[in-house]
N, C-alpha and C. Protein backbone atom coordinates (compact mmCIF):
# COMPACT_ATOMS: atom_id res chain seq x y z
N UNK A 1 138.95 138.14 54.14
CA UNK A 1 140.06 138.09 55.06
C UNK A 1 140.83 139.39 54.93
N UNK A 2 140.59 140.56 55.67
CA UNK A 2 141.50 141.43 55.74
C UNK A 2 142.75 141.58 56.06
N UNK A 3 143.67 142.11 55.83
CA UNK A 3 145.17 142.61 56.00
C UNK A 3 145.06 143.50 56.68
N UNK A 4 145.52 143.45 57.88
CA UNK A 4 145.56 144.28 59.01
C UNK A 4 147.07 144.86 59.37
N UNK A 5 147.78 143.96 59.04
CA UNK A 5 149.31 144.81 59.01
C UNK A 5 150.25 143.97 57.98
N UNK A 6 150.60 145.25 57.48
CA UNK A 6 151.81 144.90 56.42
C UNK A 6 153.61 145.83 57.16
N UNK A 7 154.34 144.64 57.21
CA UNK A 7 155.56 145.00 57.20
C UNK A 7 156.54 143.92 57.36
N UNK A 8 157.96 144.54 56.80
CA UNK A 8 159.02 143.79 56.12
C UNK A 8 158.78 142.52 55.19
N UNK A 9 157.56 142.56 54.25
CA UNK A 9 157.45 141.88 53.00
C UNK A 9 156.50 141.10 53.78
N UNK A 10 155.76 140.65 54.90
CA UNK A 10 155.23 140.26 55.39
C UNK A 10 153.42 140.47 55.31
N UNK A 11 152.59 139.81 55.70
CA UNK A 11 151.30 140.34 55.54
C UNK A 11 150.66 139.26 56.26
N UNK A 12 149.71 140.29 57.67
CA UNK A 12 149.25 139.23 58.55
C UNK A 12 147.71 139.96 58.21
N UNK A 13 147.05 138.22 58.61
CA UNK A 13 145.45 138.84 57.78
C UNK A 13 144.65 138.00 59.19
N UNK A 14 143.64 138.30 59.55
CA UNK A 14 142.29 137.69 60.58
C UNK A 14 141.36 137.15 59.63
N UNK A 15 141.03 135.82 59.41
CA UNK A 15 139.84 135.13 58.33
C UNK A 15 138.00 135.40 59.20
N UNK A 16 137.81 136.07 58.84
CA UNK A 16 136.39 136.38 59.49
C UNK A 16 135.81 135.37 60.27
N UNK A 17 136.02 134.28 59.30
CA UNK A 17 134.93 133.05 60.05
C UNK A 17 135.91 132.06 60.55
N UNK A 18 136.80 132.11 60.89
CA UNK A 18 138.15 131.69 62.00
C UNK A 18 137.55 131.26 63.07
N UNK A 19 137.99 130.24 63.78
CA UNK A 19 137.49 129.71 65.14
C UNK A 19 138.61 130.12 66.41
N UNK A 20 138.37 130.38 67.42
CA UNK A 20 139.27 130.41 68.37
C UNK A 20 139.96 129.44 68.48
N UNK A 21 140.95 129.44 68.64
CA UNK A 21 141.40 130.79 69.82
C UNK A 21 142.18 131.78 68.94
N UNK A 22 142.09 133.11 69.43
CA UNK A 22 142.50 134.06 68.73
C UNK A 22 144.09 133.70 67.68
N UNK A 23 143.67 134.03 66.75
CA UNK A 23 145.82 133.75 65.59
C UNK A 23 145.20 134.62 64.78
N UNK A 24 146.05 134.57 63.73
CA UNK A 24 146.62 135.41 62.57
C UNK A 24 147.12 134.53 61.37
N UNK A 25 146.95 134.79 60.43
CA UNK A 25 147.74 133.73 59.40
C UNK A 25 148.86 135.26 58.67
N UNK A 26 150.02 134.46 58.83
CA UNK A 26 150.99 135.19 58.53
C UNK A 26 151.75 134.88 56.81
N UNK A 27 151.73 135.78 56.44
CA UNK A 27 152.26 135.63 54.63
C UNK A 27 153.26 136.05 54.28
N UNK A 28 153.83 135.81 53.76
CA UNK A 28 155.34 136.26 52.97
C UNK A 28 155.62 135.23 51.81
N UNK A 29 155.71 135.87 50.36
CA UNK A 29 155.81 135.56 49.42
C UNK A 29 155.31 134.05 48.92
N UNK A 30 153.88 134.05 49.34
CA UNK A 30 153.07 132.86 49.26
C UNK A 30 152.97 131.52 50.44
N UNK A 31 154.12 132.08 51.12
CA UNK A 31 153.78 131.05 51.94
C UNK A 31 153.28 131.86 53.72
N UNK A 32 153.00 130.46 54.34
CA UNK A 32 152.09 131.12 55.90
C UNK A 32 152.83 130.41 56.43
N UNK A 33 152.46 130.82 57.59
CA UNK A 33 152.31 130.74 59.42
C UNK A 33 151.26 131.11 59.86
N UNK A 34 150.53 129.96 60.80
CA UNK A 34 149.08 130.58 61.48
C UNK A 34 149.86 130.54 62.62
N UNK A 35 149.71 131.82 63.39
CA UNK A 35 150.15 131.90 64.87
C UNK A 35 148.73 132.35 65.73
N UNK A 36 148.96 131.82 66.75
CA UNK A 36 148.08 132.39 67.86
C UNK A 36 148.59 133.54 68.72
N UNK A 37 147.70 134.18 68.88
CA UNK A 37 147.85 135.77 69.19
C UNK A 37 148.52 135.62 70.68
N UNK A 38 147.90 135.03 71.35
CA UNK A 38 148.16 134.87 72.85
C UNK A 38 147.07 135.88 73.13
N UNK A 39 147.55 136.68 74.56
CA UNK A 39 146.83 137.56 75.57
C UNK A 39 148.32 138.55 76.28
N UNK A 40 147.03 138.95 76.83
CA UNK A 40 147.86 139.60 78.14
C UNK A 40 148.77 138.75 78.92
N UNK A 41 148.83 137.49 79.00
CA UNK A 41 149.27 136.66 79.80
C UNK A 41 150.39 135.65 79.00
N UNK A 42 149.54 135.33 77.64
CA UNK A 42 150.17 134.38 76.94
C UNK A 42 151.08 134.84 75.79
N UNK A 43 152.16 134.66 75.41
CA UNK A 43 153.10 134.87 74.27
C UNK A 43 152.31 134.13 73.04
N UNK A 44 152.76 135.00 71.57
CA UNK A 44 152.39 134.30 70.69
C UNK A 44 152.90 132.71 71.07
N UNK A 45 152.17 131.65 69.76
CA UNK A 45 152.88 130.95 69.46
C UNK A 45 152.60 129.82 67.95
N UNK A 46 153.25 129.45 67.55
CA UNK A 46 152.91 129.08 66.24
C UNK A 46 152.22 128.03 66.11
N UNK A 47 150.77 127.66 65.31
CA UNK A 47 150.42 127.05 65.71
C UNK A 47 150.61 125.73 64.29
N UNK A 48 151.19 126.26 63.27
CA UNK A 48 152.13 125.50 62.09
C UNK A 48 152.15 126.81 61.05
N UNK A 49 153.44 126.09 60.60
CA UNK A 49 154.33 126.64 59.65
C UNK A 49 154.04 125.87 57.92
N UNK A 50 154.08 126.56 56.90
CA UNK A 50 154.22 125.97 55.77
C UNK A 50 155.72 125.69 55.76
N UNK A 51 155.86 124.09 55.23
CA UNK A 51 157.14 123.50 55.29
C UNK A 51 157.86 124.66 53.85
N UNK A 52 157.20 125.22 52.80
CA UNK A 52 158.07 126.06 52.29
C UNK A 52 158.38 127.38 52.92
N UNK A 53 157.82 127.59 54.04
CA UNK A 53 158.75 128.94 54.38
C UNK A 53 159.88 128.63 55.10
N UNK A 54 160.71 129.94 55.05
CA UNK A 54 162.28 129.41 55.96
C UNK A 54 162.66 129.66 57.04
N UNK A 55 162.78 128.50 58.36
CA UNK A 55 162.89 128.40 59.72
C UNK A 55 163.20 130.06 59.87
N UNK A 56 164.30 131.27 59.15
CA UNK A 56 164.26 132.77 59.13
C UNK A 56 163.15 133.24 59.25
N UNK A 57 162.03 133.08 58.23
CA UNK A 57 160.90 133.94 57.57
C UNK A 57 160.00 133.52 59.17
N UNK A 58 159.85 131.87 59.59
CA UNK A 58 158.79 131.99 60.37
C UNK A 58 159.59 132.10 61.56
N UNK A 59 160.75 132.61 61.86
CA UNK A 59 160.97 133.03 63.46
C UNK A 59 160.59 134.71 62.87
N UNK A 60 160.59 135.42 62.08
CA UNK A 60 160.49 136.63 62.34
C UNK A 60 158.95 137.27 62.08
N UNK A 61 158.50 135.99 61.17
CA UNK A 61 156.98 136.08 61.71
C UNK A 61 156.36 136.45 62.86
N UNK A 62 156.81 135.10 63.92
CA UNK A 62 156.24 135.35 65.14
C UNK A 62 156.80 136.11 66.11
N UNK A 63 158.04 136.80 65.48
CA UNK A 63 158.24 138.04 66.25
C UNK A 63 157.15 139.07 65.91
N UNK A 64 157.23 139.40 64.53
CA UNK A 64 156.20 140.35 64.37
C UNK A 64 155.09 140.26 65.26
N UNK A 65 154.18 138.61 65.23
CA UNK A 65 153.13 139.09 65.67
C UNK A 65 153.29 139.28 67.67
N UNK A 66 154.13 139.42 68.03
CA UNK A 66 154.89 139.43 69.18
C UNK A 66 154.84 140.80 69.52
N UNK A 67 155.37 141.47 68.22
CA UNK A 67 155.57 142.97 68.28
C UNK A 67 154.17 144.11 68.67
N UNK A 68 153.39 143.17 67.70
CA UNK A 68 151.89 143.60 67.60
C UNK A 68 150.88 142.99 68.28
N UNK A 69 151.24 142.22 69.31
CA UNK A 69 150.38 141.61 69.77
C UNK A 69 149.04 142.35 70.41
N UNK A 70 149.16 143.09 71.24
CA UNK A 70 147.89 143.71 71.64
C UNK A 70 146.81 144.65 70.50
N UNK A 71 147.81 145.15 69.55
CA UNK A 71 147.16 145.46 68.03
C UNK A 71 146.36 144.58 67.86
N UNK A 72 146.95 143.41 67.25
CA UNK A 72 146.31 142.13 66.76
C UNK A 72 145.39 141.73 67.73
N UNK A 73 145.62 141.73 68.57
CA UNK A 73 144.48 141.13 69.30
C UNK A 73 143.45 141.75 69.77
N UNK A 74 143.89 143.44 69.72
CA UNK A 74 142.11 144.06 69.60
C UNK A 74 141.45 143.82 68.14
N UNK A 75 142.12 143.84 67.12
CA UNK A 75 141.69 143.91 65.77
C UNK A 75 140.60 142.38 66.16
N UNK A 76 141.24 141.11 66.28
CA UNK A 76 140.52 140.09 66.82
C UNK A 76 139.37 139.99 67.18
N UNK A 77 139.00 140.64 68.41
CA UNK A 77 137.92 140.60 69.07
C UNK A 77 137.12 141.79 68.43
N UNK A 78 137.87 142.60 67.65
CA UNK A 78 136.44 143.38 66.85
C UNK A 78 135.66 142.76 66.08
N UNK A 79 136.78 141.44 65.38
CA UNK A 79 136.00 141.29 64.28
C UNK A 79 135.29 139.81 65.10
N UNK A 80 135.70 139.28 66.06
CA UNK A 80 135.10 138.10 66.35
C UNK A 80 134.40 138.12 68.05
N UNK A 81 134.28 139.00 68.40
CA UNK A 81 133.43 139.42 69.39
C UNK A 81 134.09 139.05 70.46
């Protein structure tokens, strides 16, 4: 599972053998968020939260992957065709 972007203590990784639809599992200090990437069309959106991270940590999660979305989502389809 690579780490494809690190920022603000954060760390979003793509699991190779992941099923669609395109997400991200999002990390910060042990705990996740799997979000879905969306598209061109679609906004991220979360698809669950670990009850230990904090309603803070996972709204700025899915900003991040918001921020990066078209990043993330070519990284995606490189690794999953």
């Amino acid at each position: 599972m690579p780490t494809i972007l690190r920022k603000g203590g954060f760390e979003v990784r793509i699991y190779l053998n992941d099923d669609i639809p395109a997400h991200v599992h999002v990390f910060k200090g042990g705990k996740e968020a799997k979000i879905n990437i969306g598209d061109e069309n679609l906004p991220p959106e979360w698809v669950w939260v670990s009850p230990a991270m904090s309603d803070k940590d996972a709204v700025k999660a899915l900003q991040l992957v918001a921020d990066h979305q078209l990043e993330l989502l070519k990284k995606w389809r490189e690794y999953h065709g």
